[in-house]
C-alpha atoms as a PDB file:
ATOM      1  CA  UNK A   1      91.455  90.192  98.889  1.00  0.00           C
ATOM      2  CA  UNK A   2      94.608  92.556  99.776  1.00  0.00           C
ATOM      3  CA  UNK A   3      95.768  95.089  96.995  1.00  0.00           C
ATOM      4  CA  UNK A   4      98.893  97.270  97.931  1.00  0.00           C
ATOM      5  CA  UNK A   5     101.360  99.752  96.575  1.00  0.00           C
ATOM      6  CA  UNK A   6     104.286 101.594  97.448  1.00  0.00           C
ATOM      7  CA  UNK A   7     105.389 104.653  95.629  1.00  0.00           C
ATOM      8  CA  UNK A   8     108.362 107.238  96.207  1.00  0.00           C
ATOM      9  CA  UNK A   9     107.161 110.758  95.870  1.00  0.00           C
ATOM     10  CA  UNK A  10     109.984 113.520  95.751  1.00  0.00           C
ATOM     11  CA  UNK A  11     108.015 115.812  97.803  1.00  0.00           C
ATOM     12  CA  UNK A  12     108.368 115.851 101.699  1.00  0.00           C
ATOM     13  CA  UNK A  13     105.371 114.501 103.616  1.00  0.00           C
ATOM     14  CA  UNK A  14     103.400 117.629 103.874  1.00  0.00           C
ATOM     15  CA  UNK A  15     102.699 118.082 100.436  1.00  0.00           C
ATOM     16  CA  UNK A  16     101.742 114.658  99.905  1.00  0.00           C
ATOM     17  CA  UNK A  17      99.395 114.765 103.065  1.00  0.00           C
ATOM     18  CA  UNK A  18      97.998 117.925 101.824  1.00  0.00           C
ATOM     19  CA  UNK A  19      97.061 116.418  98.503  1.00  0.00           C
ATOM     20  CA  UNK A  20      96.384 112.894  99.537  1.00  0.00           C
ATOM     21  CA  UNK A  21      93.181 114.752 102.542  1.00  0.00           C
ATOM     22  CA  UNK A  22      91.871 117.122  99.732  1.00  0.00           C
ATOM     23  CA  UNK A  23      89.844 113.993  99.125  1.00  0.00           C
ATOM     24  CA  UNK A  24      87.076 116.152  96.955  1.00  0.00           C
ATOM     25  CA  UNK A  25      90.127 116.644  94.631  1.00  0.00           C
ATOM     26  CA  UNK A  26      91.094 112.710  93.891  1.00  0.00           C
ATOM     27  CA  UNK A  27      88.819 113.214  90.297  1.00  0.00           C
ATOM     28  CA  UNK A  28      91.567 115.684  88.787  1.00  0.00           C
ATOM     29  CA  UNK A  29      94.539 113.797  89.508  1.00  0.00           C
ATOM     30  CA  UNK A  30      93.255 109.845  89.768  1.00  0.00           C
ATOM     31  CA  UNK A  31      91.093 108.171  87.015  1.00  0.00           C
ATOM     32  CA  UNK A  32      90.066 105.333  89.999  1.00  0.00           C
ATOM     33  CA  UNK A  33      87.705 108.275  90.878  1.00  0.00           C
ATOM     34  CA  UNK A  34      85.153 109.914  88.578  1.00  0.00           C
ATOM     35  CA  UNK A  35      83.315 111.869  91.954  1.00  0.00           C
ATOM     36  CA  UNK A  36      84.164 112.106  95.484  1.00  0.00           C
ATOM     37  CA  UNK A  37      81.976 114.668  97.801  1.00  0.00           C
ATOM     38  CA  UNK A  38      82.548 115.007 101.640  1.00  0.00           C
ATOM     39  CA  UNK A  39      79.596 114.619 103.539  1.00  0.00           C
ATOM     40  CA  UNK A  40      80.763 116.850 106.078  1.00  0.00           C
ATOM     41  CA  UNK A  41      82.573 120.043 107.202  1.00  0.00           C
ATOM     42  CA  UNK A  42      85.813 120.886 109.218  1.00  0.00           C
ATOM     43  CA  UNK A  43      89.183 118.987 109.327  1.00  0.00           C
ATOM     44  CA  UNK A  44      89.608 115.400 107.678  1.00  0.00           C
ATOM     45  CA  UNK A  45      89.354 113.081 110.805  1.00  0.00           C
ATOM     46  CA  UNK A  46      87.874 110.436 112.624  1.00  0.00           C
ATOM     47  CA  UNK A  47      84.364 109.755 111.328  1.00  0.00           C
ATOM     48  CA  UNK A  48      84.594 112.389 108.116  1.00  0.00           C
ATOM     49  CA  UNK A  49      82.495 110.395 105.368  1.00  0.00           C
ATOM     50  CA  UNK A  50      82.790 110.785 101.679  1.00  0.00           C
ATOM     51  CA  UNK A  51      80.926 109.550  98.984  1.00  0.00           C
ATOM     52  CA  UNK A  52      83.030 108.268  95.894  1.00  0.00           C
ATOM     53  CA  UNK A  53      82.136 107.424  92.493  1.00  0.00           C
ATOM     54  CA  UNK A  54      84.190 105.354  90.531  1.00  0.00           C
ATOM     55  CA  UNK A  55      84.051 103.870  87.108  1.00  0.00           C
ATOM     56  CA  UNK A  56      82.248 100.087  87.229  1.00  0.00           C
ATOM     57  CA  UNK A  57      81.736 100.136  91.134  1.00  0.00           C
ATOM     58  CA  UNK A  58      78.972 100.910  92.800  1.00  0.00           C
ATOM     59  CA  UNK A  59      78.675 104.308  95.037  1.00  0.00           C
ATOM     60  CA  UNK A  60      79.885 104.310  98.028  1.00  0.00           C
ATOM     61  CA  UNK A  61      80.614 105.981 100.933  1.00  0.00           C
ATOM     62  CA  UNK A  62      83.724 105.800 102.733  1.00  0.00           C
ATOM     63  CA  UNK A  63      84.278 106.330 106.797  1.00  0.00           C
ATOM     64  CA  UNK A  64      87.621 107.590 108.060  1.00  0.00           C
ATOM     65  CA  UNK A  65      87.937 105.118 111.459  1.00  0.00           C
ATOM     66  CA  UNK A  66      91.647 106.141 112.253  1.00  0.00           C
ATOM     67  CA  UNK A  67      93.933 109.424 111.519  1.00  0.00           C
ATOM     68  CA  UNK A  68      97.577 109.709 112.354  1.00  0.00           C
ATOM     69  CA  UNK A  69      97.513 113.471 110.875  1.00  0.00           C
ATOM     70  CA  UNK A  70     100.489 114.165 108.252  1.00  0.00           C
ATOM     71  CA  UNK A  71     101.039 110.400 108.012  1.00  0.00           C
ATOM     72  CA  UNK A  72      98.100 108.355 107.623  1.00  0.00           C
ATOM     73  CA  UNK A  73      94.309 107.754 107.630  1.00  0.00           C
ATOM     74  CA  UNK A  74      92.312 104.459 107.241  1.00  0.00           C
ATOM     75  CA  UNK A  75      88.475 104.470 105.842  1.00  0.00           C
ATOM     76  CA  UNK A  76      86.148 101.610 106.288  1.00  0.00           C
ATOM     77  CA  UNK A  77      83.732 101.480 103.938  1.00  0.00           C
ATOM     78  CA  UNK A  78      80.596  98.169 103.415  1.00  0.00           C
ATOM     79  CA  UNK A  79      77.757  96.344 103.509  1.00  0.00           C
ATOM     80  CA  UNK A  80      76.095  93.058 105.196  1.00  0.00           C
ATOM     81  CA  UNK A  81      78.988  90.845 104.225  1.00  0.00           C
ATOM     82  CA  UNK A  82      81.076  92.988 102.982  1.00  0.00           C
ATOM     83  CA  UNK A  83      83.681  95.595 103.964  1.00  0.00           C
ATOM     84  CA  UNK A  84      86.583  97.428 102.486  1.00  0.00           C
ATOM     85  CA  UNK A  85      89.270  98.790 104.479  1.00  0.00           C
ATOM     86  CA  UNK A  86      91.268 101.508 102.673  1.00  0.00           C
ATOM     87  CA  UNK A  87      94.854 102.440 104.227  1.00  0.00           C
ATOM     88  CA  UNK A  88      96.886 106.030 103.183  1.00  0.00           C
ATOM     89  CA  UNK A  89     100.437 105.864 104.900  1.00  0.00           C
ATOM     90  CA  UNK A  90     103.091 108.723 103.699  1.00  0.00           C
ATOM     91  CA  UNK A  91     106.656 108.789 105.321  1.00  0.00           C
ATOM     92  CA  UNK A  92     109.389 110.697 105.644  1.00  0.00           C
ATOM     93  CA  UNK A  93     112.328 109.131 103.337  1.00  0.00           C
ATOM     94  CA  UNK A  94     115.203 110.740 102.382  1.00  0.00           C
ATOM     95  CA  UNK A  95     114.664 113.201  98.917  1.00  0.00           C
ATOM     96  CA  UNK A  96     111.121 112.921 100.145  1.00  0.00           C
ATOM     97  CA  UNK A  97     108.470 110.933 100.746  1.00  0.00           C
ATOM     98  CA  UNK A  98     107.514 106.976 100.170  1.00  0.00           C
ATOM     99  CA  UNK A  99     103.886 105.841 100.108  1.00  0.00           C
ATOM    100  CA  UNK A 100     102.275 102.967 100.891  1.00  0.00           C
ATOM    101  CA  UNK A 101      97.919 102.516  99.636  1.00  0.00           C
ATOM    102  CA  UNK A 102      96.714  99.301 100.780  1.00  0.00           C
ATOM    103  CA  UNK A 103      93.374  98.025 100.487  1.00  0.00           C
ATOM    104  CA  UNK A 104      91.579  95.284 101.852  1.00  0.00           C
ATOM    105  CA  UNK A 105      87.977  93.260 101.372  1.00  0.00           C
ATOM    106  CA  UNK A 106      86.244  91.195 103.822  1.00  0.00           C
ATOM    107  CA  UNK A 107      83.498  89.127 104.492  1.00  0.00           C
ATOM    108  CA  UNK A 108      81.569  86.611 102.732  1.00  0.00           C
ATOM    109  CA  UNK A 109      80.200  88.710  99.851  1.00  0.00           C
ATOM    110  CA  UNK A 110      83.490  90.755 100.318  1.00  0.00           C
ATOM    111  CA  UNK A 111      85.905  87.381  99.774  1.00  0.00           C
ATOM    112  CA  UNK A 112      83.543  86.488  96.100  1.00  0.00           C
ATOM    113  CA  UNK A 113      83.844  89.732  94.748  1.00  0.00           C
ATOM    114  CA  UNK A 114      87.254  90.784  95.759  1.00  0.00           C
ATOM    115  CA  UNK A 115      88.223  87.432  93.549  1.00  0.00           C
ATOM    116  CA  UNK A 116      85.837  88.447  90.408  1.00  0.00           C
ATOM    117  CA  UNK A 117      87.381  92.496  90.600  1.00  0.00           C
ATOM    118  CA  UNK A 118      90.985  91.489  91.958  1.00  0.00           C
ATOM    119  CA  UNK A 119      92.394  93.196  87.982  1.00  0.00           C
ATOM    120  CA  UNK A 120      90.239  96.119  88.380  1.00  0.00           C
ATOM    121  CA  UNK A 121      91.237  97.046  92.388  1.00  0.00           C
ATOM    122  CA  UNK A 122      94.699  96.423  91.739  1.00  0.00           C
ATOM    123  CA  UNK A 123      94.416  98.430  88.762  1.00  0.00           C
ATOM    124  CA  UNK A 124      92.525 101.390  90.747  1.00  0.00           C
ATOM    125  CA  UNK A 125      95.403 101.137  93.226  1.00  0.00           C
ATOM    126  CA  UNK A 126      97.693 101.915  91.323  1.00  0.00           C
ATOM    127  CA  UNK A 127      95.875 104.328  89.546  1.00  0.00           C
ATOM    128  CA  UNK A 128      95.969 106.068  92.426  1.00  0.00           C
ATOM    129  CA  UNK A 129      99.236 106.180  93.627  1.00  0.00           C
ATOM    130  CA  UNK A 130     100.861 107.038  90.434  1.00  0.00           C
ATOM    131  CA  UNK A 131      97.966 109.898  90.159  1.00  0.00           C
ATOM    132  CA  UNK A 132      99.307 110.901  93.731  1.00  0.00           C
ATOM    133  CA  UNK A 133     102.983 110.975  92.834  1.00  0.00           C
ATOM    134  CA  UNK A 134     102.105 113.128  89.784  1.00  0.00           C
ATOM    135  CA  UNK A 135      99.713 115.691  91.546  1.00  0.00           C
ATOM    136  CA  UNK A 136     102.156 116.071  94.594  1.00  0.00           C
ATOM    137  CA  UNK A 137     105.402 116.702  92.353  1.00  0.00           C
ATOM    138  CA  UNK A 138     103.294 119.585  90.384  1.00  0.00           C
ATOM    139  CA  UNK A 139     104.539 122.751  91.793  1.00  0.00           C
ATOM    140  CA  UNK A 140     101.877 124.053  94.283  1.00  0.00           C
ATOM    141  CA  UNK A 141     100.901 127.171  92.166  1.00  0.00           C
ATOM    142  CA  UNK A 142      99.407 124.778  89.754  1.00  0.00           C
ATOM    143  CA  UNK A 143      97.956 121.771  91.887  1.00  0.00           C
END
């Protein structure tokens, strides 16, 4: 199961990164999220973990395997059978920024239930990004 989006953002990439790490945030400006809690201090990088809470899915906790900082990140997150791969890409486009959420479901368990909740990821998805566009366009006195 693959769900993807691309969104323009007129904001340059910065302020799109900026919102897009500030992962504890995600519940004001995305209703895919109802709770998301690092489980760990200092920069947002290679092997930061956050638990997230979202409506009709189980908790769980995400792993951030690769970090291109100001431009992308990628968090694994699974069990036996199952693993999600989550991909935040911002770039540089002209008036500001395009993004591009992708994310991906593996394995055995991962293949069944990425066909029964295909509606609801690709709803969450999007969700997201149009969350993102919104937050990142606020001026940043009031994000």
């Amino acid at each position: 199961m693959h769900a993807s989006v691309t969104i323009d953002i007129d904001v340059p990439p910065e302020r799109v990164w900026a919102v897009m790490v500030d992962v504890e945030a995600w519940p004001q400006w995305t209703a895919s999220v109802s709770e998301a809690k690092r489980l760990d201090t200092g920069h947002f990088d290679v092997g930061s973990r956050v638990r997230l809470r979202q409506p009709r899915l189980p908790v769980a906790v995400w792993t951030v395997e690769e970090v291109e900082p100001g431009r992308s990140f990628t968090w694994t997150s699974g069990l036996p059978g199952f693993r999600s791969t989550g991909r935040h890409l911002v770039e540089r486009r002209r008036g500001g920024s395009r993004v591009t959420l992708e994310l991906e479901q593996r394995g055995v368990v991962g293949e069944l239930v990425g066909r029964w909740m295909a509606g609801l990821v690709d709803r969450y998805v999007n969700l997201e990004a149009v969350g993102l566009k919104r937050r990142s366009e606020e001026p940043p006195a009031a994000a």
